[in-house]
C-alpha atoms as a PDB file:
ATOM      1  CA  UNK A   1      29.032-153.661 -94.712  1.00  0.00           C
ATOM      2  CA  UNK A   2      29.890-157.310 -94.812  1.00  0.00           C
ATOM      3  CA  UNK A   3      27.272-159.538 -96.401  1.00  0.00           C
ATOM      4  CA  UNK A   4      26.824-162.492 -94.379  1.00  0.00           C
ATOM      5  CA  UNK A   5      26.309-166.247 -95.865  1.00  0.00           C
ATOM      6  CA  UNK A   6      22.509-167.239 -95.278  1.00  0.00           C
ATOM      7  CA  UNK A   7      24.166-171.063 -94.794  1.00  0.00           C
ATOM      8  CA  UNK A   8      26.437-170.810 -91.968  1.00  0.00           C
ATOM      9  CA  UNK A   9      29.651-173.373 -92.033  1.00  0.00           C
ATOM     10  CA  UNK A  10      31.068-175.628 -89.053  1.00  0.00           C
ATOM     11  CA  UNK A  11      34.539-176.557 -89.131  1.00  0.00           C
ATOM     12  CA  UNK A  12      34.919-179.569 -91.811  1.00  0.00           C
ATOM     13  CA  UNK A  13      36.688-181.919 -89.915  1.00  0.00           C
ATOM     14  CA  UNK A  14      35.194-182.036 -86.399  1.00  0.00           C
ATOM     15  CA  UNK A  15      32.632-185.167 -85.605  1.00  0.00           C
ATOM     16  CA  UNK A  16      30.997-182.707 -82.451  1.00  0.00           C
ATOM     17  CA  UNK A  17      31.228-179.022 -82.321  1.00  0.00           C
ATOM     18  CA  UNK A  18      30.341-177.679 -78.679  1.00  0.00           C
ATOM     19  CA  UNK A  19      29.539-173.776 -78.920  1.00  0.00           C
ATOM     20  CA  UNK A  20      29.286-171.612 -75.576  1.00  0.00           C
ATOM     21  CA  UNK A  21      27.730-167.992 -76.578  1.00  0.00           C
ATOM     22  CA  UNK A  22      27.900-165.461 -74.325  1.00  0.00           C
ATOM     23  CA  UNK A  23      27.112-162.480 -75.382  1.00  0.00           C
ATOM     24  CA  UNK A  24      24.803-158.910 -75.582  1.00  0.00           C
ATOM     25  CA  UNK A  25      23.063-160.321 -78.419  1.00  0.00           C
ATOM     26  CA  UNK A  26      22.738-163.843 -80.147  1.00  0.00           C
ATOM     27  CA  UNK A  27      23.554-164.263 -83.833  1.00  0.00           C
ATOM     28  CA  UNK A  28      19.894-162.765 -84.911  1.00  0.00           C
ATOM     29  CA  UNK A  29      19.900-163.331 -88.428  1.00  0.00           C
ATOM     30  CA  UNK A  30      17.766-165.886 -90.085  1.00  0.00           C
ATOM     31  CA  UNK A  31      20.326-168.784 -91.176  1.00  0.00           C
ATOM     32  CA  UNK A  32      20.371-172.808 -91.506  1.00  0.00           C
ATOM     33  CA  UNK A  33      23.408-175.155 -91.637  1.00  0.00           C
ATOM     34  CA  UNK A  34      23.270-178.984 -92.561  1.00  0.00           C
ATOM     35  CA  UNK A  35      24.182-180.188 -88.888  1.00  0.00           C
ATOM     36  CA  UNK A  36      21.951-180.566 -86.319  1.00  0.00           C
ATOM     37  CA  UNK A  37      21.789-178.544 -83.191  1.00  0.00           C
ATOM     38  CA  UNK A  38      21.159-178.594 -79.230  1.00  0.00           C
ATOM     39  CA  UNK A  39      20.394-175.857 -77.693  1.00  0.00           C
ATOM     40  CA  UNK A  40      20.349-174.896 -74.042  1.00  0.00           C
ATOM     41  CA  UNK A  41      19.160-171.531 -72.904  1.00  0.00           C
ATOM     42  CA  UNK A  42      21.292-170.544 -69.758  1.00  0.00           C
ATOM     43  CA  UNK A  43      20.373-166.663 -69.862  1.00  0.00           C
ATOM     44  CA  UNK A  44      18.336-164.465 -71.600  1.00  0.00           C
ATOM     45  CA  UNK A  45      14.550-164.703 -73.175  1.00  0.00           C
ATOM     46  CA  UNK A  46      13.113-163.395 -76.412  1.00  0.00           C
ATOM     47  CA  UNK A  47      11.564-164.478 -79.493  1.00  0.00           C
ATOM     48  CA  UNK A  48      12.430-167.310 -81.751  1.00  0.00           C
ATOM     49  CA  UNK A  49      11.532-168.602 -85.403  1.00  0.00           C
ATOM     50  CA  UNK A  50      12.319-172.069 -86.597  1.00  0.00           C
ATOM     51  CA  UNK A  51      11.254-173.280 -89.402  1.00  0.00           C
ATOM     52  CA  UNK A  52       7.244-171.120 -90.254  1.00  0.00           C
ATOM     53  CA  UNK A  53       6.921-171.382 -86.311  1.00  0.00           C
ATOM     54  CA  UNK A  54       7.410-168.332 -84.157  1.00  0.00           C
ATOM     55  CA  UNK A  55       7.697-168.577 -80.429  1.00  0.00           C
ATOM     56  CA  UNK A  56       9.303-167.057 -77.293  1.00  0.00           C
ATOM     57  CA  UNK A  57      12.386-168.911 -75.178  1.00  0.00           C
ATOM     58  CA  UNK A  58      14.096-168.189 -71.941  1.00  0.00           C
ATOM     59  CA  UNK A  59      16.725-169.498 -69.287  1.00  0.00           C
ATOM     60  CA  UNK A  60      16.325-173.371 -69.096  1.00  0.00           C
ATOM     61  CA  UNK A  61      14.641-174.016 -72.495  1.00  0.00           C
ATOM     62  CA  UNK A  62      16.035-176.877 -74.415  1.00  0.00           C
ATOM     63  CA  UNK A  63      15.714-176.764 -78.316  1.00  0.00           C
ATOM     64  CA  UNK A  64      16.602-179.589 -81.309  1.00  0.00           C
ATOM     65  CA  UNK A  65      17.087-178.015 -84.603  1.00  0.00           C
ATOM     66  CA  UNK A  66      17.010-180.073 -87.258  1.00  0.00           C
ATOM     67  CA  UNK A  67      19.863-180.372 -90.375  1.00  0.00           C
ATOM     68  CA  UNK A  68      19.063-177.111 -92.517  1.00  0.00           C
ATOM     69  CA  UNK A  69      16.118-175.521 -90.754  1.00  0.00           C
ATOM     70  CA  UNK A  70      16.196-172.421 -91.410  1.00  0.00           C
ATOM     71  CA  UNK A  71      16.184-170.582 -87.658  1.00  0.00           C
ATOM     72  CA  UNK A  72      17.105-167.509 -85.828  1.00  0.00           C
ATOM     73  CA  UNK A  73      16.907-166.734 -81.962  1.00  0.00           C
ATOM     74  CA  UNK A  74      16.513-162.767 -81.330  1.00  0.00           C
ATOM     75  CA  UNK A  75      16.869-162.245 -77.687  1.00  0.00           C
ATOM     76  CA  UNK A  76      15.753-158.515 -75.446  1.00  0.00           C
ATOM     77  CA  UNK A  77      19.279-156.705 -75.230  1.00  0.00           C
ATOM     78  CA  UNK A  78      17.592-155.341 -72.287  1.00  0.00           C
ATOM     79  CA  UNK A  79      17.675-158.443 -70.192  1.00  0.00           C
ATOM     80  CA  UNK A  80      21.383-157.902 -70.285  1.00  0.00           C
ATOM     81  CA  UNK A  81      23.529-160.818 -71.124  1.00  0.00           C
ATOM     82  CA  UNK A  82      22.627-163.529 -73.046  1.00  0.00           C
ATOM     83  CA  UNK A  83      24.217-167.203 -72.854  1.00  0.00           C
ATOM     84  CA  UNK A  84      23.522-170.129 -75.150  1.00  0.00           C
ATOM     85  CA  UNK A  85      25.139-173.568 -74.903  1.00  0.00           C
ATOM     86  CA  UNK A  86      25.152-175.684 -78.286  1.00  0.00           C
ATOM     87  CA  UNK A  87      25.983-179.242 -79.748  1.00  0.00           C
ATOM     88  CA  UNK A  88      26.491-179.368 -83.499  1.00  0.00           C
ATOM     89  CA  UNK A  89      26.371-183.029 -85.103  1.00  0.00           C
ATOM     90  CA  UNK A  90      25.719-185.034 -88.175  1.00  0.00           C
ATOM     91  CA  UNK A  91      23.949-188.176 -88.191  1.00  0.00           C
ATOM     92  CA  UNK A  92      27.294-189.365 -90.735  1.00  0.00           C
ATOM     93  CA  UNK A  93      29.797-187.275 -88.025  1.00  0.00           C
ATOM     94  CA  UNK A  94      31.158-190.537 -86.657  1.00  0.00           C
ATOM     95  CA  UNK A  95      30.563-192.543 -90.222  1.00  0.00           C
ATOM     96  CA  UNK A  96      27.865-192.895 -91.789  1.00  0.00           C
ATOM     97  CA  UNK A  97      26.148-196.005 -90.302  1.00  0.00           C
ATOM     98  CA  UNK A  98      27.105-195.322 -86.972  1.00  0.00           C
ATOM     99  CA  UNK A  99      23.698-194.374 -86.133  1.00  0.00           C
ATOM    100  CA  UNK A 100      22.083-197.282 -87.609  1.00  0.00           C
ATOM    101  CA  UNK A 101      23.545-199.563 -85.424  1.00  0.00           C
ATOM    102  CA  UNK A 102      20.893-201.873 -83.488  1.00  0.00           C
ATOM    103  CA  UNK A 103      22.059-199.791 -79.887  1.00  0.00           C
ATOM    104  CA  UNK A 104      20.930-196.737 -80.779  1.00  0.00           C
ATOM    105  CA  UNK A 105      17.449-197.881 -82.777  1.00  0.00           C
ATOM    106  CA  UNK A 106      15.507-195.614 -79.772  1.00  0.00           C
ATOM    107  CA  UNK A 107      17.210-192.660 -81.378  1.00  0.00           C
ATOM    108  CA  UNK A 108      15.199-193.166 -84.568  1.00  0.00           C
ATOM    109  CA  UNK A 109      12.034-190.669 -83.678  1.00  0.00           C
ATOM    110  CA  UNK A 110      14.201-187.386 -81.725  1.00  0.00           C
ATOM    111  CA  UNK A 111      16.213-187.558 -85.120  1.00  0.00           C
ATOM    112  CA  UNK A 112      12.776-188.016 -87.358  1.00  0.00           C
ATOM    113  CA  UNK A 113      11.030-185.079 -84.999  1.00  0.00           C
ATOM    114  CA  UNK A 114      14.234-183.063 -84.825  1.00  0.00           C
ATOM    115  CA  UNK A 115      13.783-182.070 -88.714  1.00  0.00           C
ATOM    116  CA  UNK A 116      10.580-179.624 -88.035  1.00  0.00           C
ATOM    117  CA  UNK A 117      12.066-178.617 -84.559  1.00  0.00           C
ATOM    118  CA  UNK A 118      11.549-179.506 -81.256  1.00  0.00           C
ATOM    119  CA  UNK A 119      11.306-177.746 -77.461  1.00  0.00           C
ATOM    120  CA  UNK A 120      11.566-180.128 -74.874  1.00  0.00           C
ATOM    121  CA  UNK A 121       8.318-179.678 -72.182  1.00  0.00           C
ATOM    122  CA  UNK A 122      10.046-180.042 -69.201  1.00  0.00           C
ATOM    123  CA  UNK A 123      13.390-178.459 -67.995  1.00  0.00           C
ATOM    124  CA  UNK A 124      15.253-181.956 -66.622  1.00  0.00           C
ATOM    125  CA  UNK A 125      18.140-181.116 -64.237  1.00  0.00           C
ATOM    126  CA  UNK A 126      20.238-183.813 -65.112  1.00  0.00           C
ATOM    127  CA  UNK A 127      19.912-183.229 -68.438  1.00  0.00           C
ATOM    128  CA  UNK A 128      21.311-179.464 -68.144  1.00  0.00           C
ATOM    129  CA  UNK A 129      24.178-180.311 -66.579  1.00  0.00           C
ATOM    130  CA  UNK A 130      25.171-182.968 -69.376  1.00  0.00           C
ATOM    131  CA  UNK A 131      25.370-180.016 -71.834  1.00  0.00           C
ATOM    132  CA  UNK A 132      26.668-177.474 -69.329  1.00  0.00           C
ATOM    133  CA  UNK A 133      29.594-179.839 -68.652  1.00  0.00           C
ATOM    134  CA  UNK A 134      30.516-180.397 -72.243  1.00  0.00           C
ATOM    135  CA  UNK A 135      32.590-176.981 -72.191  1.00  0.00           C
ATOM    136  CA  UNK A 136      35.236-178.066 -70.647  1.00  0.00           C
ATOM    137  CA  UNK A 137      35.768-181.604 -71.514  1.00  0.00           C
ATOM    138  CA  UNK A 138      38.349-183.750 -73.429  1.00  0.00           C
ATOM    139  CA  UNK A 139      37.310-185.060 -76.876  1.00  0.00           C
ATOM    140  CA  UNK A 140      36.934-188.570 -75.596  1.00  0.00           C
ATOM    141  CA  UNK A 141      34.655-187.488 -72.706  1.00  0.00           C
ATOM    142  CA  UNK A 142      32.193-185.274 -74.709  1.00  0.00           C
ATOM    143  CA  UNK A 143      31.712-188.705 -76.828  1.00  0.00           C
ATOM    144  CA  UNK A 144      30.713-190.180 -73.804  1.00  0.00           C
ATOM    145  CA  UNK A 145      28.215-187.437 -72.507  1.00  0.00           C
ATOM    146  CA  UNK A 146      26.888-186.849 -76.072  1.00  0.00           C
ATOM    147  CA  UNK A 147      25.045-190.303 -75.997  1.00  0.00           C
ATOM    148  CA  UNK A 148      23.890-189.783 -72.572  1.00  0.00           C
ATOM    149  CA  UNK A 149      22.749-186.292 -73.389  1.00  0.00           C
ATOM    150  CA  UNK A 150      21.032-188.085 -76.474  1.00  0.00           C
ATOM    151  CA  UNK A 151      19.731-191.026 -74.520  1.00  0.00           C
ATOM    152  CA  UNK A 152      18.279-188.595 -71.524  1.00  0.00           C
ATOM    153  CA  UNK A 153      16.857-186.338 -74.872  1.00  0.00           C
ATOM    154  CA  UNK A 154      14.979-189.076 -76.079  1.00  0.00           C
ATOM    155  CA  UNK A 155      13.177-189.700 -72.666  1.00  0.00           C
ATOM    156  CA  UNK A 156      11.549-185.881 -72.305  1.00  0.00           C
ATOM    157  CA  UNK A 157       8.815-185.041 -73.392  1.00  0.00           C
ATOM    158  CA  UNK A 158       8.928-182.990 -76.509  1.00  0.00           C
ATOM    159  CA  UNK A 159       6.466-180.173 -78.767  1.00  0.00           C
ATOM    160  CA  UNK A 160       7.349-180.587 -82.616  1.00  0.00           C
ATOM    161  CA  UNK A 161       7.613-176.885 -83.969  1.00  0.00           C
ATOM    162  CA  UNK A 162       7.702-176.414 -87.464  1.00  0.00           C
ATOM    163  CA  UNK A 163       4.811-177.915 -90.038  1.00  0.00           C
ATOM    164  CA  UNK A 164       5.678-181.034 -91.764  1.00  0.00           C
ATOM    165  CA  UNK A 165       4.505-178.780 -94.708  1.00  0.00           C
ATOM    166  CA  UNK A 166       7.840-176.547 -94.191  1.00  0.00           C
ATOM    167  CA  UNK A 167       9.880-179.794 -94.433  1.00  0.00           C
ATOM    168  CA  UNK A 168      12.409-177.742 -96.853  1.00  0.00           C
ATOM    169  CA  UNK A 169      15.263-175.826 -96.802  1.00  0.00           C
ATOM    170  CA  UNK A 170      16.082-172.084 -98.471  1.00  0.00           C
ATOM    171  CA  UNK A 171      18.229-171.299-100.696  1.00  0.00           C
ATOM    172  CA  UNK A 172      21.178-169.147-100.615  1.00  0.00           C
ATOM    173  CA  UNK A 173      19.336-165.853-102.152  1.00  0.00           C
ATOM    174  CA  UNK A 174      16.028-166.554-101.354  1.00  0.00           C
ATOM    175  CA  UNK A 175      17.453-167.390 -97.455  1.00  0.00           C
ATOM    176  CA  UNK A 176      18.663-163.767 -97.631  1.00  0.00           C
ATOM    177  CA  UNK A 177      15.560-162.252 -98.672  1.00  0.00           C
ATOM    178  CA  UNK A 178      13.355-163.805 -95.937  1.00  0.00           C
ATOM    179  CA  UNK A 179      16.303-163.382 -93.302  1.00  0.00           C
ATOM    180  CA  UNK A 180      16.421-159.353 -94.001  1.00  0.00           C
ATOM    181  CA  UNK A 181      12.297-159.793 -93.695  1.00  0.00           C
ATOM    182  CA  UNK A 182      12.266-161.708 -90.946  1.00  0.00           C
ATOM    183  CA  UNK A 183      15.098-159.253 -88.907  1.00  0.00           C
ATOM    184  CA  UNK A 184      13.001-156.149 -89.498  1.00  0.00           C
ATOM    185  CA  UNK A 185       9.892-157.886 -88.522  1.00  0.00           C
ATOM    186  CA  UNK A 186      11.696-158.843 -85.141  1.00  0.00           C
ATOM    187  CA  UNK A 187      13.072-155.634 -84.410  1.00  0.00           C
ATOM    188  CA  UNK A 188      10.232-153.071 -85.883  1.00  0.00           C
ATOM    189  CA  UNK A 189       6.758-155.538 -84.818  1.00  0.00           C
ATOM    190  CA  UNK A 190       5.768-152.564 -82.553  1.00  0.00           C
ATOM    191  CA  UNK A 191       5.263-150.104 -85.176  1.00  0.00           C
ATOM    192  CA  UNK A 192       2.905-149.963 -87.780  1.00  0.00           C
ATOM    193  CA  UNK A 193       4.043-151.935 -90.555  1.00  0.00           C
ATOM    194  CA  UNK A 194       2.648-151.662 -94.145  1.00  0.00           C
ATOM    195  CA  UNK A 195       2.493-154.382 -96.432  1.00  0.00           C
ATOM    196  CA  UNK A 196       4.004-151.981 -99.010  1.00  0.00           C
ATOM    197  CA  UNK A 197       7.412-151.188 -96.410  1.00  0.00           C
ATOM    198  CA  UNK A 198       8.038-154.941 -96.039  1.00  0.00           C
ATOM    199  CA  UNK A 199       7.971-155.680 -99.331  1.00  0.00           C
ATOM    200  CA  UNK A 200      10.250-153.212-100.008  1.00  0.00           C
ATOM    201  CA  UNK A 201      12.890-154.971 -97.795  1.00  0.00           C
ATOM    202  CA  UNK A 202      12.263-157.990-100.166  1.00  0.00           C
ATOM    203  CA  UNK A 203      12.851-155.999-102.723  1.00  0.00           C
ATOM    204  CA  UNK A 204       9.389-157.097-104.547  1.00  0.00           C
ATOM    205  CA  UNK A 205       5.874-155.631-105.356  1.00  0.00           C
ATOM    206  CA  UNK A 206       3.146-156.532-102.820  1.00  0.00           C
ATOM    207  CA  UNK A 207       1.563-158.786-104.786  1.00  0.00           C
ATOM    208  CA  UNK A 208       4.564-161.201-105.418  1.00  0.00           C
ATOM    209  CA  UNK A 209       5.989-160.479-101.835  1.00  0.00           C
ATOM    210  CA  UNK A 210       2.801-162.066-100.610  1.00  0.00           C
ATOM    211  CA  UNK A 211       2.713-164.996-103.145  1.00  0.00           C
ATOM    212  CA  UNK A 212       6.858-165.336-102.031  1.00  0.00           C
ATOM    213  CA  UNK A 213       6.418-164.980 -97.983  1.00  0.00           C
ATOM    214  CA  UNK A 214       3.381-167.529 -98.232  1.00  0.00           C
ATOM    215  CA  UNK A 215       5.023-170.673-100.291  1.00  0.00           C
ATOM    216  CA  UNK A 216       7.723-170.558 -97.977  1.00  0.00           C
ATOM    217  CA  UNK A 217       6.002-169.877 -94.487  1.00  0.00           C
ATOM    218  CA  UNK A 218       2.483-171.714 -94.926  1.00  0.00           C
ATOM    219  CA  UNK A 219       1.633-168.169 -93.851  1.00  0.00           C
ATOM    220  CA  UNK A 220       0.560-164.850 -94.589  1.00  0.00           C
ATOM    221  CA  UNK A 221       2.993-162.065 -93.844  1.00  0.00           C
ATOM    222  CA  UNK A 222      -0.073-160.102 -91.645  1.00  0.00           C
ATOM    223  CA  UNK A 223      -0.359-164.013 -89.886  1.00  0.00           C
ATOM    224  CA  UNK A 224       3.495-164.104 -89.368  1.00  0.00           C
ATOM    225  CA  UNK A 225       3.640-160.249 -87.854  1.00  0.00           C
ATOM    226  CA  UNK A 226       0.800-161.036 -85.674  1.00  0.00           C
ATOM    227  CA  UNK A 227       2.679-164.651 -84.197  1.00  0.00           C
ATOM    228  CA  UNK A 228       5.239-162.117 -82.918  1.00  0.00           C
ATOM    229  CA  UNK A 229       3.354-159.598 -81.681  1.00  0.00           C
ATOM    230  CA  UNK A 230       1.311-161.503 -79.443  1.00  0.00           C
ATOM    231  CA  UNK A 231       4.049-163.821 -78.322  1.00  0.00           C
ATOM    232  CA  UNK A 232       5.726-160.315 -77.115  1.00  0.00           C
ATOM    233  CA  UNK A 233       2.371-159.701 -75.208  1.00  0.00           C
ATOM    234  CA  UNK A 234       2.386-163.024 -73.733  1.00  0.00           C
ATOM    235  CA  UNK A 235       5.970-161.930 -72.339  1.00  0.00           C
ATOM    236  CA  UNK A 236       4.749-159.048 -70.728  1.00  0.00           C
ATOM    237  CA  UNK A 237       1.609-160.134 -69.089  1.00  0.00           C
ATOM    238  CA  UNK A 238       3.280-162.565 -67.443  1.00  0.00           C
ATOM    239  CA  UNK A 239       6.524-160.504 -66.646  1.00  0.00           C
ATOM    240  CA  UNK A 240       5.586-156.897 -66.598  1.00  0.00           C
ATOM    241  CA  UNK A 241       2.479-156.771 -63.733  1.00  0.00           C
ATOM    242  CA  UNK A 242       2.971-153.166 -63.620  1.00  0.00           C
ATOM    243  CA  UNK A 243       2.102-152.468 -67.485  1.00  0.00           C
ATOM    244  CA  UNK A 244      -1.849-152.518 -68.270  1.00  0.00           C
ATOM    245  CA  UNK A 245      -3.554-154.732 -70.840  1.00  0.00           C
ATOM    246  CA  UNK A 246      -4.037-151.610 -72.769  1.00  0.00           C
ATOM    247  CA  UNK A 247      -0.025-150.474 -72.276  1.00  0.00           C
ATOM    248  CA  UNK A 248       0.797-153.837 -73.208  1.00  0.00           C
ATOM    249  CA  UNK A 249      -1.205-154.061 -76.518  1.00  0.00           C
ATOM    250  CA  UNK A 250       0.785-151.274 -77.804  1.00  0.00           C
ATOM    251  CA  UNK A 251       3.230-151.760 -77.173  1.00  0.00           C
ATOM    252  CA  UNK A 252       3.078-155.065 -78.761  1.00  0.00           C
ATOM    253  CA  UNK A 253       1.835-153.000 -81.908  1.00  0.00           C
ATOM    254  CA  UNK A 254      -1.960-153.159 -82.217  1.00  0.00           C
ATOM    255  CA  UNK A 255      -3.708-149.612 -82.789  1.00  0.00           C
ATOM    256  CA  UNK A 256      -6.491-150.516 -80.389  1.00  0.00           C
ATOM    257  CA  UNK A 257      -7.088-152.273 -77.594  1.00  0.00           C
ATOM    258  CA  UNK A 258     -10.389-154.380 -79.033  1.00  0.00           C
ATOM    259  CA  UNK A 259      -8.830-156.002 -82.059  1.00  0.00           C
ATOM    260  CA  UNK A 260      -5.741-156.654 -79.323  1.00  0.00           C
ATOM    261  CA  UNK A 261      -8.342-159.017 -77.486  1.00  0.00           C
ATOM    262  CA  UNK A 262      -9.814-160.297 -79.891  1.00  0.00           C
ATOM    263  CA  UNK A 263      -6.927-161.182 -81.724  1.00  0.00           C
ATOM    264  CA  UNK A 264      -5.502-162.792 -78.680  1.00  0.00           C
ATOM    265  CA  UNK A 265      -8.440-165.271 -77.687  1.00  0.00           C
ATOM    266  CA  UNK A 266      -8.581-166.148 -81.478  1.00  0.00           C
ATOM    267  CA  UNK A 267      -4.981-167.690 -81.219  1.00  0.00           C
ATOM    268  CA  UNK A 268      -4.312-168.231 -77.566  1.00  0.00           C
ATOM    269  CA  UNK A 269      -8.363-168.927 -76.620  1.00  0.00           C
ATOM    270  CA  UNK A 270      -8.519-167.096 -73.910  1.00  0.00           C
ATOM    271  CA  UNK A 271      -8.343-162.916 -73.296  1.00  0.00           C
ATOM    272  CA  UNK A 272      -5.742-161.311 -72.238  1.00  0.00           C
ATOM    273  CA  UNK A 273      -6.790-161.148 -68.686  1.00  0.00           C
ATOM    274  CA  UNK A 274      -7.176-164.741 -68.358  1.00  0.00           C
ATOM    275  CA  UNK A 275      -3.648-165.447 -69.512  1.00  0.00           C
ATOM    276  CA  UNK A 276      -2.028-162.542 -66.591  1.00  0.00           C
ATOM    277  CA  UNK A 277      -4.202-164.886 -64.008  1.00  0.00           C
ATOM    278  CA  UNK A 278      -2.695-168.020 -65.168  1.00  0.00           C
ATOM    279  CA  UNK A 279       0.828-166.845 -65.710  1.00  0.00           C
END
């Protein structure tokens, strides 16, 4: 089986890489790279990790991913296709004080805020056909649409992801270890998982999984498995009105149906029921 790198490469000598991905299932292992990314959603929903923050995407979301953030987007094969549009960059990928210059000072905070993540609030029209028309433009022209895709960035409104406590990247080994973690969690959150059988997938003992999982995350392992699992319950009280609150809880992967509510107001502060009415 081919081992892949936890630090993905982009072509050396291109200033802006534009990436169309259309496919079953996006690249769902946990991996960083040193250029920055844009991310448009154009099909498919699921769950998503950047940085120690775990949260669910679908078609319109817009996400800035900060230069060796460690992230990974694991969509539901059985929405069918999925399709992903993406803008790799530097801030040094048209020299290195191009940025600095006076023009494009407003710039300063989406790059500061784009290091622990972002999701833009609102889904802005004009703004998804900017990155929907870089496909099939000439060099020159995807210069010129990059700064207004940029400039139209920087007026949205925006949720920072990550912690600032995060601000770090992984290294090559240790990247592996929490990507094969972080891959089973995504794919096995339904079933009962013991601290003992993810450890094992770290190859460590409990005890120094849990020291391991928690300097890196700013949060437990039982914390982390419990993010996803009731993000996957969010996405099925609002989407699935014919499951019940009960059906739903487990097959989100709690045991009972009491410690599923409670549980849920604790993070979300509100039950179950409350969110289906809202949704």
């Amino acid at each position: 089986m081919k081992v892949l790198p936890f630090k993905i490469p982009k072509p050396e000598n291109a200033t802006l890489v534009v990436q169309q991905d259309r496919v079953p299932v996006f690249y769902d292992k946990l991996h960083q790279h040193r250029e920055i990314q844009i991310s448009l959603i154009k099909k498919g929903e699921g769950s998503f990790i950047i940085g120690d923050y775990v949260g669910e995407f679908g078609k319109g979301d817009i996400f800035i991913i900060g230069a060796n953030l460690p992230h990974v987007f694991h969509n539901d094969p059985d929405e069918g296709e999925a399709h992903m549009i993406s803008l790799f960059f530097t801030k040094a990928s048209y020299g290195d004080h191009f940025f600095k210059l006076q023009e494009f000072k407003r710039l300063d905070p989406l790059f500061q805020a784009s290091a622990l993540g972002i999701k833009l609030d609102t889904e802005s029209g004009k703004l998804i056909e900017l990155i929907e028309s870089m496909i099939h433009k000439s060099k020159l022209n995807r210069f010129i649409s990059f700064i207004q895709i940029l400039q139209a960035i920087s007026k949205e409104g925006m949720t920072p992801l990550s912690s600032a406590i995060h601000n770090k990247s992984y290294g090559e080994e240790e990247g592996k270890r929490m990507r094969d973690v972080f891959a089973f969690s995504l794919s096995n959150f339904d079933q009962n998982i013991s601290l003992d059988q993810v450890a094992g997938i770290a190859h460590m003992t409990p005890n120094a999984f849990c020291r391991f999982f928690k300097q890196r995350t700013n949060k437990t392992y039982v914390n982390f498995l419990l993010d996803i699992r009731i993000g996957n319950a969010c996405k099925l009280l609002s989407k699935k009105t014919d499951l019940s609150i009960a059906e739903i809880s487990y097959t989100s992967g709690f045991n009972n149906l009491t410690n599923f509510n409670r549980k849920f107001k604790s993070i979300k502060g509100i039950t179950p029921s409350e969110f289906r009415k809202k949704a």
